[in-house]
N, C-alpha and C. Protein backbone atom coordinates (compact mmCIF):
# COMPACT_ATOMS: atom_id res chain seq x y z
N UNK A 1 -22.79 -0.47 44.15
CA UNK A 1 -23.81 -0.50 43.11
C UNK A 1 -24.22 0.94 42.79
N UNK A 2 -24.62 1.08 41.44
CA UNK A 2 -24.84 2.48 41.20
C UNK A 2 -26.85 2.84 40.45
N UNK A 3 -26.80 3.65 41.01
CA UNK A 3 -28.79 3.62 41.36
C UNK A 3 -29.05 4.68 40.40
N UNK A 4 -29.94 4.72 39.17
CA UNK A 4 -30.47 5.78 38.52
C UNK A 4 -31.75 6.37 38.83
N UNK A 5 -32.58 6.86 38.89
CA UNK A 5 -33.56 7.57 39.61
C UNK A 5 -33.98 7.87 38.08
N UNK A 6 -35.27 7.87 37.41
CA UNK A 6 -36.38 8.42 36.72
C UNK A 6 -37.38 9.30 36.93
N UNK A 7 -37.27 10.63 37.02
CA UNK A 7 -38.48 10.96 38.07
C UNK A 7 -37.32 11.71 39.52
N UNK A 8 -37.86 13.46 39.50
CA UNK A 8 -36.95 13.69 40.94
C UNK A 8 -38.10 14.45 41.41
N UNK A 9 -39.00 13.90 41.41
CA UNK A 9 -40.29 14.53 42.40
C UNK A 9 -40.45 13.91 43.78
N UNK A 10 -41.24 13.89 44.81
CA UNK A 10 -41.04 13.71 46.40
C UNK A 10 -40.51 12.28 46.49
N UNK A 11 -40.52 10.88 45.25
CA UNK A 11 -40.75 9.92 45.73
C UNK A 11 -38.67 9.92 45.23
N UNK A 12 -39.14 10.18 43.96
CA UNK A 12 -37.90 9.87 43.16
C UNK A 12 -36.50 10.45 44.29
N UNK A 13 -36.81 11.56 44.86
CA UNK A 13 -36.01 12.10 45.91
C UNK A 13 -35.66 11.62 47.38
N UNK A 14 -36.72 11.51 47.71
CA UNK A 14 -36.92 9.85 48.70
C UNK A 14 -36.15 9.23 48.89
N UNK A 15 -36.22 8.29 47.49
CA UNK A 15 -35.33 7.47 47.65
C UNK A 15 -34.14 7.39 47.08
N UNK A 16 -33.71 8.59 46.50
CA UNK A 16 -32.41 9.00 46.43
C UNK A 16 -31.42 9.00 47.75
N UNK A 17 -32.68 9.31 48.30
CA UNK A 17 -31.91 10.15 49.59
C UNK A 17 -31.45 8.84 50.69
N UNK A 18 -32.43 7.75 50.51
CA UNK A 18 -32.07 6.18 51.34
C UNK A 18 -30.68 6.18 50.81
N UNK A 19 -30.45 5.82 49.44
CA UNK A 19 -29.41 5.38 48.54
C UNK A 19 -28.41 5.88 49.29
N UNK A 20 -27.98 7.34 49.16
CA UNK A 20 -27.53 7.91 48.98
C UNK A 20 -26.48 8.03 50.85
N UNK A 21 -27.53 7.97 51.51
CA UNK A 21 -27.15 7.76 53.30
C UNK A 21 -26.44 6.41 53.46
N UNK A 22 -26.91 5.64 52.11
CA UNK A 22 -26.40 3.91 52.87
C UNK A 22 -24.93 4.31 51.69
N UNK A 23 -24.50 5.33 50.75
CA UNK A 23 -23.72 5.66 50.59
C UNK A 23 -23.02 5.06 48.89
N UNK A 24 -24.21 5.07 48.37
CA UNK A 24 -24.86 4.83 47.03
C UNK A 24 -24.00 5.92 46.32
N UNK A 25 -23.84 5.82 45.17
CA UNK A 25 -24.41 6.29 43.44
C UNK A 25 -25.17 6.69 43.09
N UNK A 26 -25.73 7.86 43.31
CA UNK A 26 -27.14 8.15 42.53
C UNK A 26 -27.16 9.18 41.44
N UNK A 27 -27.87 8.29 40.31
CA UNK A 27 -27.70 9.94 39.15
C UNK A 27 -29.04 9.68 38.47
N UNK A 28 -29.91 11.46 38.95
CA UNK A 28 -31.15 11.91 39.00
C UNK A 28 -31.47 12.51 37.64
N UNK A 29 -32.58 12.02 37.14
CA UNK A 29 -32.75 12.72 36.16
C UNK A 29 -34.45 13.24 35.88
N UNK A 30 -34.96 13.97 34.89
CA UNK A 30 -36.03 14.66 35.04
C UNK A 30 -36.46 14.91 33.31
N UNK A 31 -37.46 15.41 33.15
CA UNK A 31 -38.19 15.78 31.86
C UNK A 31 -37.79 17.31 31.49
N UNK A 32 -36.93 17.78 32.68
CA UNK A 32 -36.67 18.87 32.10
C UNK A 32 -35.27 19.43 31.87
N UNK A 33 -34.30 18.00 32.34
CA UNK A 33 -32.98 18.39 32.19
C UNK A 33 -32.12 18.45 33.13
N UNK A 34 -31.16 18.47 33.34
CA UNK A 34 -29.72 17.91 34.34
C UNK A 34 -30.15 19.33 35.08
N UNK A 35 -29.46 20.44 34.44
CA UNK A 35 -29.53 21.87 35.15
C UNK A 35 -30.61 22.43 36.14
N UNK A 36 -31.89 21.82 36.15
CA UNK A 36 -33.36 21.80 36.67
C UNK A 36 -33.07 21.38 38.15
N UNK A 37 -31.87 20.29 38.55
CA UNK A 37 -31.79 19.21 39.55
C UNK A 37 -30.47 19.98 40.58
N UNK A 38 -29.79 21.16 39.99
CA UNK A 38 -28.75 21.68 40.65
C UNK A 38 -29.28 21.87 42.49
N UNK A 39 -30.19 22.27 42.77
CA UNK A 39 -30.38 22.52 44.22
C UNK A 39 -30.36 21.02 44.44
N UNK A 40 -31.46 20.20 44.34
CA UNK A 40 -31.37 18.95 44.41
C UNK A 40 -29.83 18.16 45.31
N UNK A 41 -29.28 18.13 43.66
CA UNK A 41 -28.09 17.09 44.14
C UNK A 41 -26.90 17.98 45.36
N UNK A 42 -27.21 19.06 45.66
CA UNK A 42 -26.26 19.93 46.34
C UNK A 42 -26.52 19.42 47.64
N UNK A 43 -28.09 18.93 48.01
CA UNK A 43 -29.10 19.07 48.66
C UNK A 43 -28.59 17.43 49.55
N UNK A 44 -28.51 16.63 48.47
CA UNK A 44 -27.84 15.29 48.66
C UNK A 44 -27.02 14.67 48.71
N UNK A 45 -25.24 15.68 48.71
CA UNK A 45 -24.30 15.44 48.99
C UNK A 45 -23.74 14.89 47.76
N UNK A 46 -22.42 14.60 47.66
CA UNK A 46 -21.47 14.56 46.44
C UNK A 46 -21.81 13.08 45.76
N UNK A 47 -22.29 11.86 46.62
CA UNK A 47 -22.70 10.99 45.97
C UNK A 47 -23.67 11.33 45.05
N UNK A 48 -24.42 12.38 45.27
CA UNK A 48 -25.36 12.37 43.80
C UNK A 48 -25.13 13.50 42.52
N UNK A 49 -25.79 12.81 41.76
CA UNK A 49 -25.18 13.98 40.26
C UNK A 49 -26.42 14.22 39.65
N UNK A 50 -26.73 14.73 38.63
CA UNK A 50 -27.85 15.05 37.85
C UNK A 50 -27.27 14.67 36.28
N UNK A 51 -28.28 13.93 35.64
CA UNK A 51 -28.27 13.33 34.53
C UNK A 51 -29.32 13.58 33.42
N UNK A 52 -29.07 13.12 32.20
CA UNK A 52 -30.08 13.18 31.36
C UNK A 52 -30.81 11.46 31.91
N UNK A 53 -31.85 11.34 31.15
CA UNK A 53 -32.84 10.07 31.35
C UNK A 53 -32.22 8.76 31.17
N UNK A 54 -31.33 9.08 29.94
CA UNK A 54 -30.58 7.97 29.19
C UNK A 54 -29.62 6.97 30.45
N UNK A 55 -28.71 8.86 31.03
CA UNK A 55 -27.75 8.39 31.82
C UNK A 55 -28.07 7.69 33.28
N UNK A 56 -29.27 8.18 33.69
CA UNK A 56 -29.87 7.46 34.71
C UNK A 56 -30.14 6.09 34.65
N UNK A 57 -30.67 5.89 33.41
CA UNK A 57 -31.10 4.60 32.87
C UNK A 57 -29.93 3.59 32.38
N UNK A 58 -29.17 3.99 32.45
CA UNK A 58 -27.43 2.86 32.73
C UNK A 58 -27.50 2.65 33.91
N UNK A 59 -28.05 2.75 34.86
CA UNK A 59 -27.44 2.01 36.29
C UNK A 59 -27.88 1.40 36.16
N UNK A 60 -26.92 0.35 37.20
CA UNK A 60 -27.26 -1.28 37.70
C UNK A 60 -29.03 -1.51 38.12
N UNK A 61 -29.52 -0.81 38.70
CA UNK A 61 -30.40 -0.47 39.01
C UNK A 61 -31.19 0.82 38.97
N UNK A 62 -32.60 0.69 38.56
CA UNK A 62 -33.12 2.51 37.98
C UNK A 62 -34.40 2.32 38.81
N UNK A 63 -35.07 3.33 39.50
CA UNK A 63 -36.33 3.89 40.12
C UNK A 63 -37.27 4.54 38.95
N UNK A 64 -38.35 4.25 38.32
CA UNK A 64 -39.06 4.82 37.80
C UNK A 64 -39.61 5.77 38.66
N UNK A 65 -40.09 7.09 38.55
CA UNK A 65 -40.83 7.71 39.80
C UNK A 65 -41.32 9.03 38.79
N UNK A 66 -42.18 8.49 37.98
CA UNK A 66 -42.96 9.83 37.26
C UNK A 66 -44.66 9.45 37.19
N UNK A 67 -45.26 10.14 36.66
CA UNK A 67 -46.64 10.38 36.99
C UNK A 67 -47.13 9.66 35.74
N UNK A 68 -48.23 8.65 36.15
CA UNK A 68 -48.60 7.46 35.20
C UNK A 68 -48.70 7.94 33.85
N UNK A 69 -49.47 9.35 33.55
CA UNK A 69 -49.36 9.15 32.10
C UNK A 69 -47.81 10.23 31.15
N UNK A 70 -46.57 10.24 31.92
CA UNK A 70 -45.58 10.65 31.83
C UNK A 70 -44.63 9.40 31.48
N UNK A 71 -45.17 8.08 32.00
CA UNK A 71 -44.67 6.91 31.65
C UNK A 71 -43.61 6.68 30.44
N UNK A 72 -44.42 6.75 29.50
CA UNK A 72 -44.16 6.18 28.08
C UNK A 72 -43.13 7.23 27.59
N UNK A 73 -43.49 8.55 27.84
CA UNK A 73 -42.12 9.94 27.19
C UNK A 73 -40.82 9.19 28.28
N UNK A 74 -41.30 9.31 29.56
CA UNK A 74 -40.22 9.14 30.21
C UNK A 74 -39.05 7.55 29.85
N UNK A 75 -39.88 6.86 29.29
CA UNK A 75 -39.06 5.59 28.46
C UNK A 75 -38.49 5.85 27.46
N UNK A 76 -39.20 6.92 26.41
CA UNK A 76 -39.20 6.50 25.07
C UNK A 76 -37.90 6.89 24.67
N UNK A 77 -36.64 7.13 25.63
CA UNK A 77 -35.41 7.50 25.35
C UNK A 77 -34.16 6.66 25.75
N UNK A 78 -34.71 5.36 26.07
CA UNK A 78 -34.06 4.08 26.70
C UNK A 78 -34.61 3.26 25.43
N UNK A 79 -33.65 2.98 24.62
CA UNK A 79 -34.35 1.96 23.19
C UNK A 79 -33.60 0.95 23.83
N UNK A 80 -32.57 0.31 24.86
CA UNK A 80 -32.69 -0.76 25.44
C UNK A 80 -32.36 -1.13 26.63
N UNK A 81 -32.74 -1.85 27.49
CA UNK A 81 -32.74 -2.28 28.86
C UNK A 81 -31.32 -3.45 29.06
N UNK A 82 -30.86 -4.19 28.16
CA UNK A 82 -29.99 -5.37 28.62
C UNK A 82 -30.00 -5.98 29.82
N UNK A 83 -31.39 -6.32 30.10
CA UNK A 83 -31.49 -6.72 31.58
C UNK A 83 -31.17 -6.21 32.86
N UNK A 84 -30.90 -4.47 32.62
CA UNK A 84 -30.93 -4.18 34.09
C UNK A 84 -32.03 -4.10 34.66
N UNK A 85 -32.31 -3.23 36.17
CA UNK A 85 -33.27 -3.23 36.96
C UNK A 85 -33.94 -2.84 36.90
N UNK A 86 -35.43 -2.70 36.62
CA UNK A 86 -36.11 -1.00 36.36
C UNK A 86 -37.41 -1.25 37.78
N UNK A 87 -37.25 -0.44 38.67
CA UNK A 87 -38.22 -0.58 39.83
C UNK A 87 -39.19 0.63 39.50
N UNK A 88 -40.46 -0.02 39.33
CA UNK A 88 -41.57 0.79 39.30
C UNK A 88 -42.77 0.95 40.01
N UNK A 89 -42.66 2.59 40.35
CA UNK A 89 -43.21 3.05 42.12
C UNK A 89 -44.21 3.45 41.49
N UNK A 90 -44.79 3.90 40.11
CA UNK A 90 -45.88 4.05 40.04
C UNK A 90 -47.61 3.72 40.24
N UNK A 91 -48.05 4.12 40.41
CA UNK A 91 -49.75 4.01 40.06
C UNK A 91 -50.56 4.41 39.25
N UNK A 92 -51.16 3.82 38.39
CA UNK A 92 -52.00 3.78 36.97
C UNK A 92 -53.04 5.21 37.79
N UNK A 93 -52.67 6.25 38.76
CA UNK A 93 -53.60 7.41 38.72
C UNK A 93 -53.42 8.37 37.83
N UNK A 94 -54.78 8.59 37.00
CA UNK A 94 -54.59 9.77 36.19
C UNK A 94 -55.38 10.95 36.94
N UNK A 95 -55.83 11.12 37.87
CA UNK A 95 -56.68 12.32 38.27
C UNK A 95 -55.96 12.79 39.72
N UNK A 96 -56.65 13.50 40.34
CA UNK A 96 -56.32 14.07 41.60
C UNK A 96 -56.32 13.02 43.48
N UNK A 97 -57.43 12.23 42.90
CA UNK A 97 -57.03 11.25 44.15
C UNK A 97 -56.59 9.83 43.51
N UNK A 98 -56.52 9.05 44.68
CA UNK A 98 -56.77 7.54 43.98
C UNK A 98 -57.46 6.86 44.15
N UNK A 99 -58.50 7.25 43.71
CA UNK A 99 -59.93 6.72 42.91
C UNK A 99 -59.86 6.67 41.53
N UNK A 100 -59.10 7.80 40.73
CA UNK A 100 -59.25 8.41 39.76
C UNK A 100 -57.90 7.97 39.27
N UNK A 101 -58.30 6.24 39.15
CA UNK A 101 -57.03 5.61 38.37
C UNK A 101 -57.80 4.98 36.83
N UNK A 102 -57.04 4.32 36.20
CA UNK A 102 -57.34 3.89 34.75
C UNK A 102 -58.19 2.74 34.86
N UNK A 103 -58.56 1.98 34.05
CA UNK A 103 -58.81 0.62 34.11
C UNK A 103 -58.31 -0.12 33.42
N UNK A 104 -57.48 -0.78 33.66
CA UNK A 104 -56.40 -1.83 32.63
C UNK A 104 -56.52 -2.84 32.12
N UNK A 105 -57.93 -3.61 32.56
CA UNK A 105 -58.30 -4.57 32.08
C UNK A 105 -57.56 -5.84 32.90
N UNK A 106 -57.23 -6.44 32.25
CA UNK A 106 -56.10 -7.64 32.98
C UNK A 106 -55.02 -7.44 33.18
N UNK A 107 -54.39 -6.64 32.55
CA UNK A 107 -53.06 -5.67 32.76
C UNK A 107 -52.80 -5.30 34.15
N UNK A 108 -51.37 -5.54 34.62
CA UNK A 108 -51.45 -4.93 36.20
C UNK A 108 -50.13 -3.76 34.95
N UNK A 109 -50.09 -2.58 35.99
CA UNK A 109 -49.40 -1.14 35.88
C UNK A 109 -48.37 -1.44 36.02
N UNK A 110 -47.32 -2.66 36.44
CA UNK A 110 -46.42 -2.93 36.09
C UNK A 110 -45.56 -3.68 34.69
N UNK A 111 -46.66 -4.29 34.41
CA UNK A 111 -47.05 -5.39 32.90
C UNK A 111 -46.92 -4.26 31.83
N UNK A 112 -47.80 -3.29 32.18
CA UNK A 112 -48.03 -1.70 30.83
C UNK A 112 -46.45 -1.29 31.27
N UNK A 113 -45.25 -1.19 32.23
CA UNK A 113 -44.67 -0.41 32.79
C UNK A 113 -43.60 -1.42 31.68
N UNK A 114 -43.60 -2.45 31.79
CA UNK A 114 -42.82 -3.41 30.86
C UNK A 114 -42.44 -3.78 29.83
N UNK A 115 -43.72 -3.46 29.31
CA UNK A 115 -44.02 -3.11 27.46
C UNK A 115 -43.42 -1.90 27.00
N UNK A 116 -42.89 -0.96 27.94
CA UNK A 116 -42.13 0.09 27.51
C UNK A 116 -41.00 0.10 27.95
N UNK A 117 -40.34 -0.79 28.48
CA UNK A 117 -38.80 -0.55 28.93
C UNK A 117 -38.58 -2.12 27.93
N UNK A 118 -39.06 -2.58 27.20
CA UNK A 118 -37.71 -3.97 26.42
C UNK A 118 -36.70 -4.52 27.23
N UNK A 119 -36.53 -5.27 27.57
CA UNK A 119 -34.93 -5.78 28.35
C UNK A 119 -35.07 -5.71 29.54
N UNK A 120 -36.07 -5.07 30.21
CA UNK A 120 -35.76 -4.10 31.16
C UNK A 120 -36.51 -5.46 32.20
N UNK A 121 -35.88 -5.79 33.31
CA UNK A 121 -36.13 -6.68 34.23
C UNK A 121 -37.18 -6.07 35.42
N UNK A 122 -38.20 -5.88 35.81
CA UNK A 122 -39.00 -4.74 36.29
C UNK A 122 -39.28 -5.27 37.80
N UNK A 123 -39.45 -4.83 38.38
CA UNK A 123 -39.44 -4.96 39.66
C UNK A 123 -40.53 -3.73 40.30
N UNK A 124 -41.72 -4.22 40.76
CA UNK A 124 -42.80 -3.47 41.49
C UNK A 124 -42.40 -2.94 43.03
N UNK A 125 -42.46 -1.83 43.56
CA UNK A 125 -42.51 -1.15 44.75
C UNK A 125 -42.60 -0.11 44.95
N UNK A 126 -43.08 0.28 46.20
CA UNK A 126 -43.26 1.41 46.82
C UNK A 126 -44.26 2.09 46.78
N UNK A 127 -45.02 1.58 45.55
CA UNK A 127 -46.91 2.00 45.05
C UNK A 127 -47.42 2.01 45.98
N UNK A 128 -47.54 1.25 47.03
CA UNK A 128 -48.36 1.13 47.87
C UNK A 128 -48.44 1.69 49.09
N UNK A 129 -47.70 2.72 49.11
CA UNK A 129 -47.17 3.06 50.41
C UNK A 129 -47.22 5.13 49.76
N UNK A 130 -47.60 5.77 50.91
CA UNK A 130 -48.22 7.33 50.87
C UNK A 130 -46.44 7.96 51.02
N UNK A 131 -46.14 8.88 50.33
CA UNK A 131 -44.94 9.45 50.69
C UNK A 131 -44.45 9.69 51.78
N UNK A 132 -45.36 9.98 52.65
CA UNK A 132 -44.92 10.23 54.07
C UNK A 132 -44.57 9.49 54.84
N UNK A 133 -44.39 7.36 53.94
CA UNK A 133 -43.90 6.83 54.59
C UNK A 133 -42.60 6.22 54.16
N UNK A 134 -42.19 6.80 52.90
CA UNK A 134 -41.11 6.76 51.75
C UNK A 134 -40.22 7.28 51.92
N UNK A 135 -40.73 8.49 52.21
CA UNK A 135 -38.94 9.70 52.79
C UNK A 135 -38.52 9.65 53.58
N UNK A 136 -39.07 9.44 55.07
CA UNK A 136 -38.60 9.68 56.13
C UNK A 136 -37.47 7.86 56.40
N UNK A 137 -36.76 8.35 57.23
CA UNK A 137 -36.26 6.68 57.80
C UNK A 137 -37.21 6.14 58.33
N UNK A 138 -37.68 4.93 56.91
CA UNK A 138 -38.32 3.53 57.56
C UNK A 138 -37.86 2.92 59.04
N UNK A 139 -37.07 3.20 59.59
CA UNK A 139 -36.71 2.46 61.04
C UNK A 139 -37.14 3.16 62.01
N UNK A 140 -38.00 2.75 62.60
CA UNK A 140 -38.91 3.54 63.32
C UNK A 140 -38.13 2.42 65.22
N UNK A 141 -38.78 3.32 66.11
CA UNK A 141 -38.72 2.55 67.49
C UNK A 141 -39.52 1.30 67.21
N UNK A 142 -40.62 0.98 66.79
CA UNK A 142 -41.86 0.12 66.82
C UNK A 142 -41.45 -1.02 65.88
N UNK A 143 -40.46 -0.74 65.23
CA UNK A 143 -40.05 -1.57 63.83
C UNK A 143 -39.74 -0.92 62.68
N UNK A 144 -39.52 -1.52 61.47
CA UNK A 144 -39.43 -1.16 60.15
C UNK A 144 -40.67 -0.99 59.56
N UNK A 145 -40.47 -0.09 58.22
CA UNK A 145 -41.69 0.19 57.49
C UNK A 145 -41.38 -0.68 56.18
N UNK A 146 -42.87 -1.98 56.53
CA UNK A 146 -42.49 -3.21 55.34
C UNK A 146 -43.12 -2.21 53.82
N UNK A 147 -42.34 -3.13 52.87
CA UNK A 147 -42.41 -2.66 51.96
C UNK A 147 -42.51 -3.86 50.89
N UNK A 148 -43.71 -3.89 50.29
CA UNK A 148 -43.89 -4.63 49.87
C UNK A 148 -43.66 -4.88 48.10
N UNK A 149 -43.16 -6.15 47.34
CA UNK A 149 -42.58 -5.69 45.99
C UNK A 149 -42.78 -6.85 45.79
N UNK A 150 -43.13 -6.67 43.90
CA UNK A 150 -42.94 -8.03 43.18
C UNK A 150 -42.65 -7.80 42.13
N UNK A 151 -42.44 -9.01 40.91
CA UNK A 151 -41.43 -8.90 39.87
C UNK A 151 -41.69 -10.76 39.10
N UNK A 152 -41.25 -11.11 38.30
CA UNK A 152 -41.34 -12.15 37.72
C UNK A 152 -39.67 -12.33 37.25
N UNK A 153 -38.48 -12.28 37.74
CA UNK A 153 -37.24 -12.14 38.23
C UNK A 153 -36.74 -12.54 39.38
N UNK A 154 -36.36 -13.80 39.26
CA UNK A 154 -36.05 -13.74 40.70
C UNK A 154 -34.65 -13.00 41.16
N UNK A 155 -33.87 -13.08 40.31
CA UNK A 155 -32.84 -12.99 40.63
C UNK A 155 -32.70 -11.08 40.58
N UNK A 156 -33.49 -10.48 40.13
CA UNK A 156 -33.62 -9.17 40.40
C UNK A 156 -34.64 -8.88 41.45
N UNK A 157 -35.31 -10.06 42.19
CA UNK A 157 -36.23 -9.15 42.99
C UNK A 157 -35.23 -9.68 44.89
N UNK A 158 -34.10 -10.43 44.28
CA UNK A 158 -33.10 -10.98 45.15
C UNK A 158 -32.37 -9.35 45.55
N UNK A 159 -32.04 -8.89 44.30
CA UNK A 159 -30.72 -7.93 44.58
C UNK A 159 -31.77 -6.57 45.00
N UNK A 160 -32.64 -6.51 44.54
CA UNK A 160 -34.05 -5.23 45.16
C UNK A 160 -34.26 -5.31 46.73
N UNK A 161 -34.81 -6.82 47.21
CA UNK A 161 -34.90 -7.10 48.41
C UNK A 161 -33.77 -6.68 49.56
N UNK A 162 -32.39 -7.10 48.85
CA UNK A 162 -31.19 -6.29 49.85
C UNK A 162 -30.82 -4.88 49.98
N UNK A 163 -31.35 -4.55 48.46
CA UNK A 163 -30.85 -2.90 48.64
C UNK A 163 -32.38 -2.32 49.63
N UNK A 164 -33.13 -3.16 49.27
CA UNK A 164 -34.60 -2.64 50.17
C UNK A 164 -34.33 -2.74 51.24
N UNK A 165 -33.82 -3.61 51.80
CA UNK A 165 -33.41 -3.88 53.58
C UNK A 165 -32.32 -3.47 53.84
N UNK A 166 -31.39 -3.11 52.80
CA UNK A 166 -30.00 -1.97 53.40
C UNK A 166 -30.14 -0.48 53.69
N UNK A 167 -31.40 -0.24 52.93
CA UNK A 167 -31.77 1.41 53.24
C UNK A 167 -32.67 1.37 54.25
N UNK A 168 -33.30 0.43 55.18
CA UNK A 168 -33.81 0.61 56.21
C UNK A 168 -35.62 -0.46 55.97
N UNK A 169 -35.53 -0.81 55.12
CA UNK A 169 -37.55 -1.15 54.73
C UNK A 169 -37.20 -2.58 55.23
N UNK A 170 -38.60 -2.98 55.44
CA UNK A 170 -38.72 -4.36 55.39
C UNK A 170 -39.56 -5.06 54.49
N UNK A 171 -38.57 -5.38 53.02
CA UNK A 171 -39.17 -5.89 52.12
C UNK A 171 -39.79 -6.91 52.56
N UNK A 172 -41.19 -7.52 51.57
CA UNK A 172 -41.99 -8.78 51.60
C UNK A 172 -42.16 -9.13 50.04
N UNK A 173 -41.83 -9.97 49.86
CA UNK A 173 -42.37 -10.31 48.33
C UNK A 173 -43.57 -10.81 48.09
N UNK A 174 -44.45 -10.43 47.31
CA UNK A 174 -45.44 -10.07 47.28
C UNK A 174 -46.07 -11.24 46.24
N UNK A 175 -44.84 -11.33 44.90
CA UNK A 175 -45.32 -12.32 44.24
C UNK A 175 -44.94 -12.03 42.86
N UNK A 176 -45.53 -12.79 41.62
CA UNK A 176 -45.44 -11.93 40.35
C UNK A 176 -45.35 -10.72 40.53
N UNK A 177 -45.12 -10.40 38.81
CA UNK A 177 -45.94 -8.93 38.59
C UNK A 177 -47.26 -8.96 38.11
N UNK A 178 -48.31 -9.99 37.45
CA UNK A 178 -49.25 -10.42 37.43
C UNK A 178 -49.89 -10.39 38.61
N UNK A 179 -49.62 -11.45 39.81
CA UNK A 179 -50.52 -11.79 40.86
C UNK A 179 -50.24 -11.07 42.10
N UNK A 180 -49.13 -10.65 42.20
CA UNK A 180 -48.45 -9.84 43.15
C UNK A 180 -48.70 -7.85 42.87
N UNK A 181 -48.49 -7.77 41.44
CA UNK A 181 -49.19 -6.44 41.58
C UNK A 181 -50.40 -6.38 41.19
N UNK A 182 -51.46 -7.17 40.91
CA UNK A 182 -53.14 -7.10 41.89
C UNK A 182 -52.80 -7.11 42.77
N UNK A 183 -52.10 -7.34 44.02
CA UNK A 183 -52.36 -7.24 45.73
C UNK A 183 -52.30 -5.74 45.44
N UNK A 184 -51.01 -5.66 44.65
CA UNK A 184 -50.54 -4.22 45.44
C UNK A 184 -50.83 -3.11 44.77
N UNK A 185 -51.91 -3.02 43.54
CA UNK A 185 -52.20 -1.57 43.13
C UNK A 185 -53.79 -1.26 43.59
N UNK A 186 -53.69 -0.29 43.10
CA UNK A 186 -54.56 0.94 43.41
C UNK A 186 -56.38 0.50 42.89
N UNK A 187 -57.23 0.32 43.55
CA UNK A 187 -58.19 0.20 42.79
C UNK A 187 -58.94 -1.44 43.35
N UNK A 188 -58.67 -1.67 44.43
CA UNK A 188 -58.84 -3.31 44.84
C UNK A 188 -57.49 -3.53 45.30
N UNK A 189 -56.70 -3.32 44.98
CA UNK A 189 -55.57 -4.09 45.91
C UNK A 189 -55.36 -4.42 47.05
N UNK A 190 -55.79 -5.20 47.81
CA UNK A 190 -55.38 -5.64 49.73
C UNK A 190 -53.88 -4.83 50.33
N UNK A 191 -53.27 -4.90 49.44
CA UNK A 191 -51.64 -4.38 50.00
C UNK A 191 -52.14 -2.92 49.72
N UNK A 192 -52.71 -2.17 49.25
CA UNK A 192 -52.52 -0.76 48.46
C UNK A 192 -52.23 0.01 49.52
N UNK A 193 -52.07 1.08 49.86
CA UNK A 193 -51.98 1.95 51.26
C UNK A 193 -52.48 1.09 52.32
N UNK A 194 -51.61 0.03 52.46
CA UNK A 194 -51.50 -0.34 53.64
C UNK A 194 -49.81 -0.06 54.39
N UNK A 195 -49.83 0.40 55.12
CA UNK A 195 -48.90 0.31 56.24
C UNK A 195 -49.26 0.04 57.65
N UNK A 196 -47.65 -0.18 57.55
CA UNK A 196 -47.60 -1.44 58.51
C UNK A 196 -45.93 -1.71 58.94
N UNK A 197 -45.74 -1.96 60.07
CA UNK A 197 -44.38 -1.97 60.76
C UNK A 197 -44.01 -3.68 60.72
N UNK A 198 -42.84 -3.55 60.75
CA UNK A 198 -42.24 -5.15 61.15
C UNK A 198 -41.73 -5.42 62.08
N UNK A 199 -41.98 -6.46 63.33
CA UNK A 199 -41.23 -6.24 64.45
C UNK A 199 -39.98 -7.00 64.70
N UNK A 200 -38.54 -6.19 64.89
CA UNK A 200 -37.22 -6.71 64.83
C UNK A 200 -37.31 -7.33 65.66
């Protein structure tokens, strides 16, 4: 399977880097251009390449991983989805902590994340979880680091769940993207920065 990455900042890199060990496809792309990503992909071995947005956004599967109000530019160059994957790690934060998120009304940040990808089959994760528990190998002595995701797809939150548990996490499905991302965003969410191990 071949993995596009949106976004090559700590998260987007992250999880390049799972992909990429379980011996993935990955092609990274950024707001500022293929050439920007050269240390990067050197950084991550020959499975990965550097791409424009577009080309990222052809894989079987794509990582959103840009900063909530970067969202909409970072779409607006995908005019269609044909039902691939689009997994979105974001959080509706516009300020410096996360307190200092939006208010969406009834909208969960995956629903707004949807309205801008068309086609695009969306799949919630990794929001909930602090980088420092994203990069490193989830497989800890104590257990796995669960990871919790939802989607209104089943059949994409099927093929998410395996690549989630082939790079080391222990997915949980969480639910919609409606009822499942209220657990899991920022601002009230029960799941939000929670971690938490799974015991093998």
């Amino acid at each position: 399977m071949e993995f596009g990455i949106i976004g090559a900042g700590t998260i987007g890199k992250g999880i390049a880097g799972h992909l990429v060990t379980a011996g993935h496809r990955v092609v990274l792309s950024n707001s500022r251009g293929p050439d920007t990503l050269s240390d990067t992909v050197v950084r991550l071995g020959p499975l990965a390449t550097a791409g424009t947005v577009a080309e990222a956004a052809a894989a079987e599967m794509v990582f959103l991983a840009v900063r909530w109000l970067d969202i909409p530019a970072a779409l607006a160059d995908v005019s269609s989805w044909d039902g691939r994957i689009l997994v979105d790690t974001s959080n509706h934060i516009v300020g410096p902590t996360p307190r200092d998120f939006v208010d969406l009304g009834p909208e969960t940040g995956s629903e707004f994340v949807a309205r801008h990808a068309p086609g695009a089959r969306v799949v919630k994760a990794f929001n909930t979880l602090y980088a420092q528990y994203i990069v490193p190998d989830p497989r800890h002595v104590e257990g796995r680091q669960l990871l919790f995701y939802a989607g209104d797809d089943a059949d994409a939150k099927a093929d998410f769940h395996a690549v989630a548990d082939e790079i080391g996490f222990a997915p949980v499905d969480a639910g919609s993207l409606r009822e499942g991302g209220r657990l899991m965003q920022v601002g009230g969410g029960p799941l939000s920065a929670l971690h938490a191990l799974k015991q093998d």
